[in-house]
ModelCIF file with pLDDT and N, C-alpha, C, O atoms, coordinates in Angstrom:
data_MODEL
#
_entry.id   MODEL 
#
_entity.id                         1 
_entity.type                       polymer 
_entity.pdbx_number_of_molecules   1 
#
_entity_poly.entity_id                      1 
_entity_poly.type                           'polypeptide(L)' 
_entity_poly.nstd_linkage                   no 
_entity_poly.nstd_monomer                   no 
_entity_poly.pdbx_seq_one_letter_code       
;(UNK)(UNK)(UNK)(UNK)(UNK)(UNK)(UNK)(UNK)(UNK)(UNK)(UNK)(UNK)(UNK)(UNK)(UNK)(UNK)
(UNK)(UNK)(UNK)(UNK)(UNK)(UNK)(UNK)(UNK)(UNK)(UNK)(UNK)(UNK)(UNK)(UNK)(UNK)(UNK)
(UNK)(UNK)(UNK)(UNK)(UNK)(UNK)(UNK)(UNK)(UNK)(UNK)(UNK)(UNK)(UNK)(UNK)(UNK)
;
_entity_poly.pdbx_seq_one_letter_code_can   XXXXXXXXXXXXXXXXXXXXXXXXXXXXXXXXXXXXXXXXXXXXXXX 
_entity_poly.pdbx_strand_id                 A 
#
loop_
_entity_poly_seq.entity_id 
_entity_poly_seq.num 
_entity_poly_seq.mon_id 
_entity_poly_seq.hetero 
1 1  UNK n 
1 2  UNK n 
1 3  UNK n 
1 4  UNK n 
1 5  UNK n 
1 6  UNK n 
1 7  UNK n 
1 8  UNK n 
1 9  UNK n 
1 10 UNK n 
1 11 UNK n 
1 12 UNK n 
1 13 UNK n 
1 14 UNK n 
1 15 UNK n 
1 16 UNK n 
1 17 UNK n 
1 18 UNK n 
1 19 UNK n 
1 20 UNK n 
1 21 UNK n 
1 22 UNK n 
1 23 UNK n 
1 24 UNK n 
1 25 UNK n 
1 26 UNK n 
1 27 UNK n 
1 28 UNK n 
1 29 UNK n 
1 30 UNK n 
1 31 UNK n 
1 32 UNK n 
1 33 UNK n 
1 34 UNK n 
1 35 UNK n 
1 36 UNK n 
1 37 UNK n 
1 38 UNK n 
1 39 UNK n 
1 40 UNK n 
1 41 UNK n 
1 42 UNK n 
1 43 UNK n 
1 44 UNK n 
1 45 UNK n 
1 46 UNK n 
1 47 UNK n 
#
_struct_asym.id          A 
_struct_asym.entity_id   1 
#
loop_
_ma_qa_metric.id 
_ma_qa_metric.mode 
_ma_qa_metric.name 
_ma_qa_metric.software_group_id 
_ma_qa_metric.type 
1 global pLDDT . pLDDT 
2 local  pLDDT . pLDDT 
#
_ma_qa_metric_global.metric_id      1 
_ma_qa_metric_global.metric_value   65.36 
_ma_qa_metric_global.model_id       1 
_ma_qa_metric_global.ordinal_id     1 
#
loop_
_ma_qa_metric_local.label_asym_id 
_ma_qa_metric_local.label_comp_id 
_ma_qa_metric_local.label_seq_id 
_ma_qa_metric_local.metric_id 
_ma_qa_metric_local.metric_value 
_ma_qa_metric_local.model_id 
_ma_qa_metric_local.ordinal_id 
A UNK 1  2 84.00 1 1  
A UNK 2  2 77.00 1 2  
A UNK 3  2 74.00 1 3  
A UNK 4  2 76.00 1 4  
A UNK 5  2 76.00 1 5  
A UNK 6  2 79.00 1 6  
A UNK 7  2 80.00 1 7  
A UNK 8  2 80.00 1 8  
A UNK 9  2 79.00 1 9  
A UNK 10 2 76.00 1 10 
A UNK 11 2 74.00 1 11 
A UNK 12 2 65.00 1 12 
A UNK 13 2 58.00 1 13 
A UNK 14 2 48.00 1 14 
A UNK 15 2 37.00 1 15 
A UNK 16 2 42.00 1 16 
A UNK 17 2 40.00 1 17 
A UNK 18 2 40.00 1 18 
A UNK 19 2 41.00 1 19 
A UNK 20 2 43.00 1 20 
A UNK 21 2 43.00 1 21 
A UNK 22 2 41.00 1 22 
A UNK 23 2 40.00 1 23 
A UNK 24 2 41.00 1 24 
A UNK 25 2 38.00 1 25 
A UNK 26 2 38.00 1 26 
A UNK 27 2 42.00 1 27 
A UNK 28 2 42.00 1 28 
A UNK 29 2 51.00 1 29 
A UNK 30 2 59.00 1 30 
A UNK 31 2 70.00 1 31 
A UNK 32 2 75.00 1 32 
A UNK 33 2 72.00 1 33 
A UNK 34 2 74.00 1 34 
A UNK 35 2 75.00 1 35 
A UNK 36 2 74.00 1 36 
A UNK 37 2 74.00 1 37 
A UNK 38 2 81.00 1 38 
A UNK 39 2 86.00 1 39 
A UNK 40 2 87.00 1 40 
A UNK 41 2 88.00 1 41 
A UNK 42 2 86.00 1 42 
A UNK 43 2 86.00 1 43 
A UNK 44 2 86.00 1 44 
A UNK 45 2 85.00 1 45 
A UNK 46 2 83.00 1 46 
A UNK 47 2 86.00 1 47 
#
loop_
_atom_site.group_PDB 
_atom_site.id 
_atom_site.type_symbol 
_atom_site.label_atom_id 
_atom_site.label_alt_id 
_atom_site.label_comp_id 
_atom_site.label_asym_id 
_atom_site.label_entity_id 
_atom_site.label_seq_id 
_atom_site.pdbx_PDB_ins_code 
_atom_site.Cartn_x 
_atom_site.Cartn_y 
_atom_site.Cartn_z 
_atom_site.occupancy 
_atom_site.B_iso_or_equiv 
_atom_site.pdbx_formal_charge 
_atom_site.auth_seq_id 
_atom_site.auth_comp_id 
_atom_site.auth_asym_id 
_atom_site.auth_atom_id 
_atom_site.pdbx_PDB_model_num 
ATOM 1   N N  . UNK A 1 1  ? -19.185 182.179 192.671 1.00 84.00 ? 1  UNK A N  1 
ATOM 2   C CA . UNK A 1 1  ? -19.551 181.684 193.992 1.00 84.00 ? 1  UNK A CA 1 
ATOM 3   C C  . UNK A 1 1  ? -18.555 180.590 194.382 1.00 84.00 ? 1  UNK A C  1 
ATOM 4   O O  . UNK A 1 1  ? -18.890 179.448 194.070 1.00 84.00 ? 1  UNK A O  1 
ATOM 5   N N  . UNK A 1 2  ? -17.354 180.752 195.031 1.00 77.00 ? 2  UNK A N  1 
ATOM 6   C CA . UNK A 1 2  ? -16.262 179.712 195.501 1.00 77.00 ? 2  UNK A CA 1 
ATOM 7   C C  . UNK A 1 2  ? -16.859 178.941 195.767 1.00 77.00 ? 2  UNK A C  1 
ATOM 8   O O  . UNK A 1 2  ? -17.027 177.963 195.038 1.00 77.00 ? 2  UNK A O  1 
ATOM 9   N N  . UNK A 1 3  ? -17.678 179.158 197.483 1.00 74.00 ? 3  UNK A N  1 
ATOM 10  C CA . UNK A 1 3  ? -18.011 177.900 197.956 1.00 74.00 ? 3  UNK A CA 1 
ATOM 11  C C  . UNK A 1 3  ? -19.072 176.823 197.094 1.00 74.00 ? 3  UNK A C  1 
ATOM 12  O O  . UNK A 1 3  ? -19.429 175.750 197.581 1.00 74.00 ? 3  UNK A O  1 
ATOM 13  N N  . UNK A 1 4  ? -19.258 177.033 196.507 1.00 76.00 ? 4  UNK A N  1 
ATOM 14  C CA . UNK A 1 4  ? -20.917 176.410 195.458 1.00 76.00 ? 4  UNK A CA 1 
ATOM 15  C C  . UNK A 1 4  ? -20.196 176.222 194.653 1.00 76.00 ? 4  UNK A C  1 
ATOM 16  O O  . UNK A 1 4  ? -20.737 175.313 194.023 1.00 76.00 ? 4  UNK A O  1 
ATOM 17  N N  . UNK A 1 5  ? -18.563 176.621 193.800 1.00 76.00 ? 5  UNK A N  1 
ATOM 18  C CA . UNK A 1 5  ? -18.095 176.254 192.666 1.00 76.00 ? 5  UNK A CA 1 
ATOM 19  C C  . UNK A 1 5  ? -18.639 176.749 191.883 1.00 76.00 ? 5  UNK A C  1 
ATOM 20  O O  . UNK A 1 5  ? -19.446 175.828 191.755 1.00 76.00 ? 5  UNK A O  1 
ATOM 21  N N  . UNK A 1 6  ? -18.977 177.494 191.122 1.00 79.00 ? 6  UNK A N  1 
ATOM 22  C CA . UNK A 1 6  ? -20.364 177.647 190.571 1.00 79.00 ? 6  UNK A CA 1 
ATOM 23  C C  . UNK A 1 6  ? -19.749 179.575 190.079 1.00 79.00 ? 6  UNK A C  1 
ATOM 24  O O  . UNK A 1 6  ? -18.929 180.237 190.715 1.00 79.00 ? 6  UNK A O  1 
ATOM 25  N N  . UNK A 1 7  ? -20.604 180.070 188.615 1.00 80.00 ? 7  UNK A N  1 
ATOM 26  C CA . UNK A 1 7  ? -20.354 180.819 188.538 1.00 80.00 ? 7  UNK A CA 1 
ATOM 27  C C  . UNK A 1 7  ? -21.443 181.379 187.451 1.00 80.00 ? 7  UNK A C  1 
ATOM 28  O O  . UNK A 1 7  ? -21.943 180.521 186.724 1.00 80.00 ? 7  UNK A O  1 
ATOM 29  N N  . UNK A 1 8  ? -21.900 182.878 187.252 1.00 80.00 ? 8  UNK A N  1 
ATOM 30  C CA . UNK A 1 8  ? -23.159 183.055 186.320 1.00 80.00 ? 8  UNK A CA 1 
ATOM 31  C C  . UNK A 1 8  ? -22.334 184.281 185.276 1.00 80.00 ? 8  UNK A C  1 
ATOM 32  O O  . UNK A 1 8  ? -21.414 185.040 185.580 1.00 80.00 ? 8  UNK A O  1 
ATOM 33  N N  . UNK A 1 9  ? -22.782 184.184 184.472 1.00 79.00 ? 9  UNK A N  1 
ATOM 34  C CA . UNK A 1 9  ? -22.165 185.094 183.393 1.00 79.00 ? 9  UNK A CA 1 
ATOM 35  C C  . UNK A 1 9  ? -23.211 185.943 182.605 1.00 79.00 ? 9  UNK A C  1 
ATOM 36  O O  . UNK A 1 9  ? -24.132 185.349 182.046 1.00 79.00 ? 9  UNK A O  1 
ATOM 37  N N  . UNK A 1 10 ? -23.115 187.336 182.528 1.00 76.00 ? 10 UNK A N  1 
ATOM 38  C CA . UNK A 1 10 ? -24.341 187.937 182.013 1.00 76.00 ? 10 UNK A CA 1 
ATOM 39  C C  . UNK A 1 10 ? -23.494 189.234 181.108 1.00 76.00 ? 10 UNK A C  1 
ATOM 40  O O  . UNK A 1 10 ? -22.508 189.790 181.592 1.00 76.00 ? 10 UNK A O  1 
ATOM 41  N N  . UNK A 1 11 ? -24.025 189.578 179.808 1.00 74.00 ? 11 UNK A N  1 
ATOM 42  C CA . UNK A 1 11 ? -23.484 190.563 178.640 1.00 74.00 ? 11 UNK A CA 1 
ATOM 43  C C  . UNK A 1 11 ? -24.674 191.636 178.539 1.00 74.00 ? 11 UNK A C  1 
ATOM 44  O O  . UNK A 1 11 ? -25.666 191.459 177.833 1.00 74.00 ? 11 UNK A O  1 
ATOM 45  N N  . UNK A 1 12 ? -24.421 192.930 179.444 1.00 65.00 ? 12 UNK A N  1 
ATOM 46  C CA . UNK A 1 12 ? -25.376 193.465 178.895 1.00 65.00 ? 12 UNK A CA 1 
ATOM 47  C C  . UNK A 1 12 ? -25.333 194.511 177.775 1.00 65.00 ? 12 UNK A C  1 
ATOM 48  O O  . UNK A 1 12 ? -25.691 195.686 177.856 1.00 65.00 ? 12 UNK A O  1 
ATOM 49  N N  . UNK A 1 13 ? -24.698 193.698 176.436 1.00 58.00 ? 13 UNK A N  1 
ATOM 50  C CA . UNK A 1 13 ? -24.842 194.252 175.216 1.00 58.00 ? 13 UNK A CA 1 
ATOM 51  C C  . UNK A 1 13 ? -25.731 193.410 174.358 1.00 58.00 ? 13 UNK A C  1 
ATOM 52  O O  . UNK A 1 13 ? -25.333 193.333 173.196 1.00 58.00 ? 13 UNK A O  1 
ATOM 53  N N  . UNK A 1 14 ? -26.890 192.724 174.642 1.00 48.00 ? 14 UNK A N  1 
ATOM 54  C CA . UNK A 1 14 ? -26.980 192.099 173.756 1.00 48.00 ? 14 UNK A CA 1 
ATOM 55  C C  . UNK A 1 14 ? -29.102 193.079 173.683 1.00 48.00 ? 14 UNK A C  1 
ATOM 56  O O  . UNK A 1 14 ? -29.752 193.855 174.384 1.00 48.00 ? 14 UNK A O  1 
ATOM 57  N N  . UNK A 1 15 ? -29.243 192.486 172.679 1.00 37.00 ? 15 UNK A N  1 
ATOM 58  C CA . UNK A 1 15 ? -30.578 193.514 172.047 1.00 37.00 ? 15 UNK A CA 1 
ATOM 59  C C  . UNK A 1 15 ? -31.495 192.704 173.286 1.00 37.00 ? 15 UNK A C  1 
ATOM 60  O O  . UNK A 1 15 ? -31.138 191.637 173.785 1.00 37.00 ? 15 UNK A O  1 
ATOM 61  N N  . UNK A 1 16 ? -32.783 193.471 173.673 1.00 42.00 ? 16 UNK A N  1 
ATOM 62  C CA . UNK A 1 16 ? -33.693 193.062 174.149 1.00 42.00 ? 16 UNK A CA 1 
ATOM 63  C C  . UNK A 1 16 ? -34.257 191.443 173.530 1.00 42.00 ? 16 UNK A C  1 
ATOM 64  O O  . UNK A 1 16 ? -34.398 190.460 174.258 1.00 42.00 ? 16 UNK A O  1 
ATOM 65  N N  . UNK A 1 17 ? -34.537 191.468 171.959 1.00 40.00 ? 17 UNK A N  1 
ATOM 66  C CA . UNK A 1 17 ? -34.627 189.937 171.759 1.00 40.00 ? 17 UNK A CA 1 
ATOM 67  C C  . UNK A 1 17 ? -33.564 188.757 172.398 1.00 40.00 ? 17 UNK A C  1 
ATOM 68  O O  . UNK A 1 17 ? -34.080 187.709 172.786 1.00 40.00 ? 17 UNK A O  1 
ATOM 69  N N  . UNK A 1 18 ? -32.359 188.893 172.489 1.00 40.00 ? 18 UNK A N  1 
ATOM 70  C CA . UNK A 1 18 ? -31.398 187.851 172.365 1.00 40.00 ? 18 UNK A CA 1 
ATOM 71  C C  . UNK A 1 18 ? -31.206 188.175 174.321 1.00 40.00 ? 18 UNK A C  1 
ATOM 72  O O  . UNK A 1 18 ? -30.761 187.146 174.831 1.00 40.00 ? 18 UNK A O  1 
ATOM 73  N N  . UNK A 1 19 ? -31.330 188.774 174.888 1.00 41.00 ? 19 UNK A N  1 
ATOM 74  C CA . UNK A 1 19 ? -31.042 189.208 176.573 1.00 41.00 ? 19 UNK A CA 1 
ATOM 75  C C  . UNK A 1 19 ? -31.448 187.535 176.969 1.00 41.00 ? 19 UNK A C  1 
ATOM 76  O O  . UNK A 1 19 ? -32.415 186.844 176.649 1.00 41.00 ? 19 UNK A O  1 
ATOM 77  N N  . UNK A 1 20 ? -30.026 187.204 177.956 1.00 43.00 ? 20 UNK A N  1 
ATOM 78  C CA . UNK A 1 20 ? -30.176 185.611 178.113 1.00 43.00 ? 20 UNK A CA 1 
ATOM 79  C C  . UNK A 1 20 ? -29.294 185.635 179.124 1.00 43.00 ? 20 UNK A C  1 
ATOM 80  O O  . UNK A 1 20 ? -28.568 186.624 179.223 1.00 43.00 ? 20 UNK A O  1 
ATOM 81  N N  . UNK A 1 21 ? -29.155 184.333 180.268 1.00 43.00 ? 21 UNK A N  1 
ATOM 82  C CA . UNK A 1 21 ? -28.297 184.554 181.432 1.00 43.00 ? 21 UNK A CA 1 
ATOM 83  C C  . UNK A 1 21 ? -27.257 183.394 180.815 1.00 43.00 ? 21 UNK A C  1 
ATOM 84  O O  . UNK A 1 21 ? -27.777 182.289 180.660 1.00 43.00 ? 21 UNK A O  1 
ATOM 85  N N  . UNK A 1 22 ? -26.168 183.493 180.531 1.00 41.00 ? 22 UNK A N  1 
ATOM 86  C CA . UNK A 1 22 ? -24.745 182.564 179.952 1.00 41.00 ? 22 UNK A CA 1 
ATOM 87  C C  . UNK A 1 22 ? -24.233 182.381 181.393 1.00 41.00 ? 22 UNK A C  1 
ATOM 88  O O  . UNK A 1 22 ? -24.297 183.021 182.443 1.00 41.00 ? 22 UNK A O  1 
ATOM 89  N N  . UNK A 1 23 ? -23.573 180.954 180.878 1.00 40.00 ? 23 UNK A N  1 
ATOM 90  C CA . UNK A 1 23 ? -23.152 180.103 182.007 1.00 40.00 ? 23 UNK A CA 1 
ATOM 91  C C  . UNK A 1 23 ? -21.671 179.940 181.720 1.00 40.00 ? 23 UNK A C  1 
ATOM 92  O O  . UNK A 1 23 ? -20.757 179.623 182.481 1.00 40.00 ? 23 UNK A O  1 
ATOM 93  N N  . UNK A 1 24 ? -21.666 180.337 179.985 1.00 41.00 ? 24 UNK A N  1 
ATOM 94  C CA . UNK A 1 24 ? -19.957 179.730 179.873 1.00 41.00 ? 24 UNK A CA 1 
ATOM 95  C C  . UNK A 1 24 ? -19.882 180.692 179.117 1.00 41.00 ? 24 UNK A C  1 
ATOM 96  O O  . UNK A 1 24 ? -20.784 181.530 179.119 1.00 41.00 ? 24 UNK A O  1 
ATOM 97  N N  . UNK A 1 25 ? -18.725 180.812 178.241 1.00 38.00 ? 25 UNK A N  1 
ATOM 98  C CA . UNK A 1 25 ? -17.901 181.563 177.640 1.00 38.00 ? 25 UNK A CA 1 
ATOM 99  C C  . UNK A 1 25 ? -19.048 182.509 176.436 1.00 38.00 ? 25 UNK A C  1 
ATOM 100 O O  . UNK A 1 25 ? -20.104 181.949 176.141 1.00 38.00 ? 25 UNK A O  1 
ATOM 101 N N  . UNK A 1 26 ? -18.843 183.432 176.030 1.00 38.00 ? 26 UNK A N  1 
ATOM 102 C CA . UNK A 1 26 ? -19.954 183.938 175.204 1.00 38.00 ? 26 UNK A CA 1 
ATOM 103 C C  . UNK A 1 26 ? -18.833 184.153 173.684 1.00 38.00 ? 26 UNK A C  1 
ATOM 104 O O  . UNK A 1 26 ? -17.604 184.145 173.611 1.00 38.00 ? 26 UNK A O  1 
ATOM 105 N N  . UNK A 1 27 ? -19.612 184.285 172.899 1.00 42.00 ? 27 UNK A N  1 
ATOM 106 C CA . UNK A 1 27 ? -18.781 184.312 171.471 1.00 42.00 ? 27 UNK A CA 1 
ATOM 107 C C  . UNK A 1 27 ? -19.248 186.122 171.174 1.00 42.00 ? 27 UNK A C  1 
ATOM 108 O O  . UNK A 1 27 ? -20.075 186.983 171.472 1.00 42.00 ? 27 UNK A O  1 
ATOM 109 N N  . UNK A 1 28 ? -18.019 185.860 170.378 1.00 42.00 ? 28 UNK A N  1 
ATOM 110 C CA . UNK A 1 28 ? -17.773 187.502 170.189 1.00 42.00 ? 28 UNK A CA 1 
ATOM 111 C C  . UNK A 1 28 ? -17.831 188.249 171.526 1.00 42.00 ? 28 UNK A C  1 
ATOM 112 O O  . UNK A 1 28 ? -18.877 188.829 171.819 1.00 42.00 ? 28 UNK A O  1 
ATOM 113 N N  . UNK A 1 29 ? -16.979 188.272 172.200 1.00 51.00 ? 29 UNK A N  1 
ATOM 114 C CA . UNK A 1 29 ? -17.276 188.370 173.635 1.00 51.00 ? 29 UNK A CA 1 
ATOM 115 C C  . UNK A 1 29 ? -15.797 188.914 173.927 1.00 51.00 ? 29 UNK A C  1 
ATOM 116 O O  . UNK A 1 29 ? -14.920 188.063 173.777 1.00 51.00 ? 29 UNK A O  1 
ATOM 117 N N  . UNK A 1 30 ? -15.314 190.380 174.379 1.00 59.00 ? 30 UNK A N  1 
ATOM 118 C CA . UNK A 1 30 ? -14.235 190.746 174.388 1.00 59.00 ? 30 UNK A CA 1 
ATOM 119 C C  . UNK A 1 30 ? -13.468 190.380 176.119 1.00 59.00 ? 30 UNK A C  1 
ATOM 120 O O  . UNK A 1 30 ? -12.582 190.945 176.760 1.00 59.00 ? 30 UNK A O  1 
ATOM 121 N N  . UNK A 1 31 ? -14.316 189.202 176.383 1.00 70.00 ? 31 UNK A N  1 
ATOM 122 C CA . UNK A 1 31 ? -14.335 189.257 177.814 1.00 70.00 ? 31 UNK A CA 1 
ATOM 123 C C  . UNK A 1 31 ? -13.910 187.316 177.601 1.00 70.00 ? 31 UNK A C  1 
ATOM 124 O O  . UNK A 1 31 ? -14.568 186.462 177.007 1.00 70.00 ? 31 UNK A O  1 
ATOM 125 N N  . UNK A 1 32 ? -12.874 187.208 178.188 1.00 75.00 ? 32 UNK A N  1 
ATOM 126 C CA . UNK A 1 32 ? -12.362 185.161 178.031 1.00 75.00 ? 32 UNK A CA 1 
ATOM 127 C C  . UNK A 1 32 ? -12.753 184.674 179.581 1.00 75.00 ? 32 UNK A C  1 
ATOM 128 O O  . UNK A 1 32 ? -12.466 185.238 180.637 1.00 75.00 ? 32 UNK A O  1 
ATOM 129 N N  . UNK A 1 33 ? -13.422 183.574 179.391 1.00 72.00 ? 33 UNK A N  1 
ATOM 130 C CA . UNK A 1 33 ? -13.339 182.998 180.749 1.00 72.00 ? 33 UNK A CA 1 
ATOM 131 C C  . UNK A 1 33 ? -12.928 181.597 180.084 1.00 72.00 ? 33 UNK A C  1 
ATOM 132 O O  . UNK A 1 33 ? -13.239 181.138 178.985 1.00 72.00 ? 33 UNK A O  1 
ATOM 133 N N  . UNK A 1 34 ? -11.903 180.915 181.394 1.00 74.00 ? 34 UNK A N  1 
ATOM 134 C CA . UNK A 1 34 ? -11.974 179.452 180.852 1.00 74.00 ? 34 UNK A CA 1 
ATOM 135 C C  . UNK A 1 34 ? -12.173 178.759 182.957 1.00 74.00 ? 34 UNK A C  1 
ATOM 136 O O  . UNK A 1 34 ? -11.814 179.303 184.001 1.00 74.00 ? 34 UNK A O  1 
ATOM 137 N N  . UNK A 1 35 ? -12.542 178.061 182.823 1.00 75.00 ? 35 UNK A N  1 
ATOM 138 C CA . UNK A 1 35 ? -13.307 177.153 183.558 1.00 75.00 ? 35 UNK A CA 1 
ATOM 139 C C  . UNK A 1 35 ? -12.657 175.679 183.458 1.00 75.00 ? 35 UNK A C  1 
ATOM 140 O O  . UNK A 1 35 ? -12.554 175.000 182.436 1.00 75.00 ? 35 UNK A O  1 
ATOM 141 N N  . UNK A 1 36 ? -12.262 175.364 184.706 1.00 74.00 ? 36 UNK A N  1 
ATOM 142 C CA . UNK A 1 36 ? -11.779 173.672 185.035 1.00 74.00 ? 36 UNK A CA 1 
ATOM 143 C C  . UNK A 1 36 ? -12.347 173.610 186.265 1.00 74.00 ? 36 UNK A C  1 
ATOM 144 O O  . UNK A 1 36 ? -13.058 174.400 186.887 1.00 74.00 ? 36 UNK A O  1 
ATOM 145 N N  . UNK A 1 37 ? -11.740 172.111 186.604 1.00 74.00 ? 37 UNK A N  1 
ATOM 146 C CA . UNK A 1 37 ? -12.637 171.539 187.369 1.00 74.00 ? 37 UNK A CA 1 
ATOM 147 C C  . UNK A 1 37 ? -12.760 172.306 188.936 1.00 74.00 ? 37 UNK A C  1 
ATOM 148 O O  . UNK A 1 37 ? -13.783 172.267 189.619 1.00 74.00 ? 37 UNK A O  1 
ATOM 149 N N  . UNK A 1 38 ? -11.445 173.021 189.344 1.00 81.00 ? 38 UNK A N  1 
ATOM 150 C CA . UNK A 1 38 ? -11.133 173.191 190.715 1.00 81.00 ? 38 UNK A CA 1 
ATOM 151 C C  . UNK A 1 38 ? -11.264 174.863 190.739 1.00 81.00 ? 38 UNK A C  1 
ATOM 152 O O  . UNK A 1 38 ? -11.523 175.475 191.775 1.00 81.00 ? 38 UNK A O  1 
ATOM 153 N N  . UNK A 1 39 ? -10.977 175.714 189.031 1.00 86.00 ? 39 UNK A N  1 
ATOM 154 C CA . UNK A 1 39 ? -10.551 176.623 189.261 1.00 86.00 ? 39 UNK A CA 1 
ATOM 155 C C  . UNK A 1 39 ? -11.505 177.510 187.537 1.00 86.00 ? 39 UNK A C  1 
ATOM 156 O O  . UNK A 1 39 ? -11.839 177.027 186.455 1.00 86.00 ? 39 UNK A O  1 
ATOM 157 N N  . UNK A 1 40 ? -11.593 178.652 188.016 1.00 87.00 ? 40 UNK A N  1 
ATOM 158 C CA . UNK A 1 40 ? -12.507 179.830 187.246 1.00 87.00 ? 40 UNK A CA 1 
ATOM 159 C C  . UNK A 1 40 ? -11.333 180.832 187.129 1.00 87.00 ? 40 UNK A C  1 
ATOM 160 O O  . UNK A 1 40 ? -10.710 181.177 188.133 1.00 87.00 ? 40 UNK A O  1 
ATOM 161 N N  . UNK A 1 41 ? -11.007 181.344 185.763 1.00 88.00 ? 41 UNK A N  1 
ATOM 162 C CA . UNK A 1 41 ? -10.406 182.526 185.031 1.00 88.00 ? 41 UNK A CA 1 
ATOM 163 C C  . UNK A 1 41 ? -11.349 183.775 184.084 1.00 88.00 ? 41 UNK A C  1 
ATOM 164 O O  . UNK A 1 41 ? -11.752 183.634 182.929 1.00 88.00 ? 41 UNK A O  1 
ATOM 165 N N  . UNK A 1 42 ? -11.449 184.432 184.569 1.00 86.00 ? 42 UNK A N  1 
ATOM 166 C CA . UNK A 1 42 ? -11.965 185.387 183.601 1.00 86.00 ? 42 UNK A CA 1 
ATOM 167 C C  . UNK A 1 42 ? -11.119 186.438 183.216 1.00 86.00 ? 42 UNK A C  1 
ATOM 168 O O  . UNK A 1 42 ? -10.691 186.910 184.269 1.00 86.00 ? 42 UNK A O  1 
ATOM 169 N N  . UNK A 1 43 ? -10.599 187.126 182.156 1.00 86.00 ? 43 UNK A N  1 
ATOM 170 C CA . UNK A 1 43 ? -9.907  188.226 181.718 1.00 86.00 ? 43 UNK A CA 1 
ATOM 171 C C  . UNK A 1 43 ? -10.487 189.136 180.646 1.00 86.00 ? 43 UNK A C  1 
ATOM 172 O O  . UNK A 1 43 ? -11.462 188.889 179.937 1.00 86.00 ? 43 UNK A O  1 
ATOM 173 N N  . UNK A 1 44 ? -9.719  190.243 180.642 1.00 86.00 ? 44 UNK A N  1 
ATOM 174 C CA . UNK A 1 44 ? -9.988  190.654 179.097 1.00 86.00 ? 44 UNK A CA 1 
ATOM 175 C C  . UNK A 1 44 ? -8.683  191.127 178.479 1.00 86.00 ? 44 UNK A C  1 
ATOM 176 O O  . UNK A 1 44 ? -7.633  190.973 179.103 1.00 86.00 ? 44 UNK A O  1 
ATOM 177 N N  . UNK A 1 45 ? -8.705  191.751 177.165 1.00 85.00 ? 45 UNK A N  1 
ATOM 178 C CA . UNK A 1 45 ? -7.741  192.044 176.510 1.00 85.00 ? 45 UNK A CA 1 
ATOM 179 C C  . UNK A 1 45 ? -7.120  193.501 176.898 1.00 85.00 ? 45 UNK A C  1 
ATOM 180 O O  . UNK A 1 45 ? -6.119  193.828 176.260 1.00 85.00 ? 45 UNK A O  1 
ATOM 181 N N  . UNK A 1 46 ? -7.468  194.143 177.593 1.00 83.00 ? 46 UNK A N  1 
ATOM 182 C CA . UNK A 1 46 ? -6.591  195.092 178.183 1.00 83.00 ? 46 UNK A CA 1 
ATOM 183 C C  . UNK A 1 46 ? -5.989  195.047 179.446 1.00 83.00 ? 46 UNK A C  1 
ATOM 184 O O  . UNK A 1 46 ? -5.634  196.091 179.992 1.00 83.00 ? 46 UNK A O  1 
ATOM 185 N N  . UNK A 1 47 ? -5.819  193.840 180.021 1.00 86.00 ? 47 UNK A N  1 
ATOM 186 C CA . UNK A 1 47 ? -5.258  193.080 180.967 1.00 86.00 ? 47 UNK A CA 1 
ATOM 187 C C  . UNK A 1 47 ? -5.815  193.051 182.074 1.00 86.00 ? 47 UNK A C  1 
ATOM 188 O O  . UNK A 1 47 ? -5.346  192.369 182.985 1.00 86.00 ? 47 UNK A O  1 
#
């Protein structure tokens, strides 16, 4: 969300127990986001 700065992050591989809404980077996560103050990156490894 640019204007709000603001951004929500969701994996839907994870089992019905562990299903959770992530705000930042997730571990084991083939998916990178890095986050500063002005500016949001997300990538993955197949470019």
């Amino acid at each position: 969300y640019p204007r709000l700065k603001t951004s929500q992050m969701y994996n839907f591989s994870f089992t019905e127990e562990n299903c959770q809404v992530l705000d930042q980077s997730l571990e084991n996560s083939t998916v990178n986001s890095r986050r500063g103050t002005n500016k949001i990156e997300v990538s993955d490894q197949k470019g």
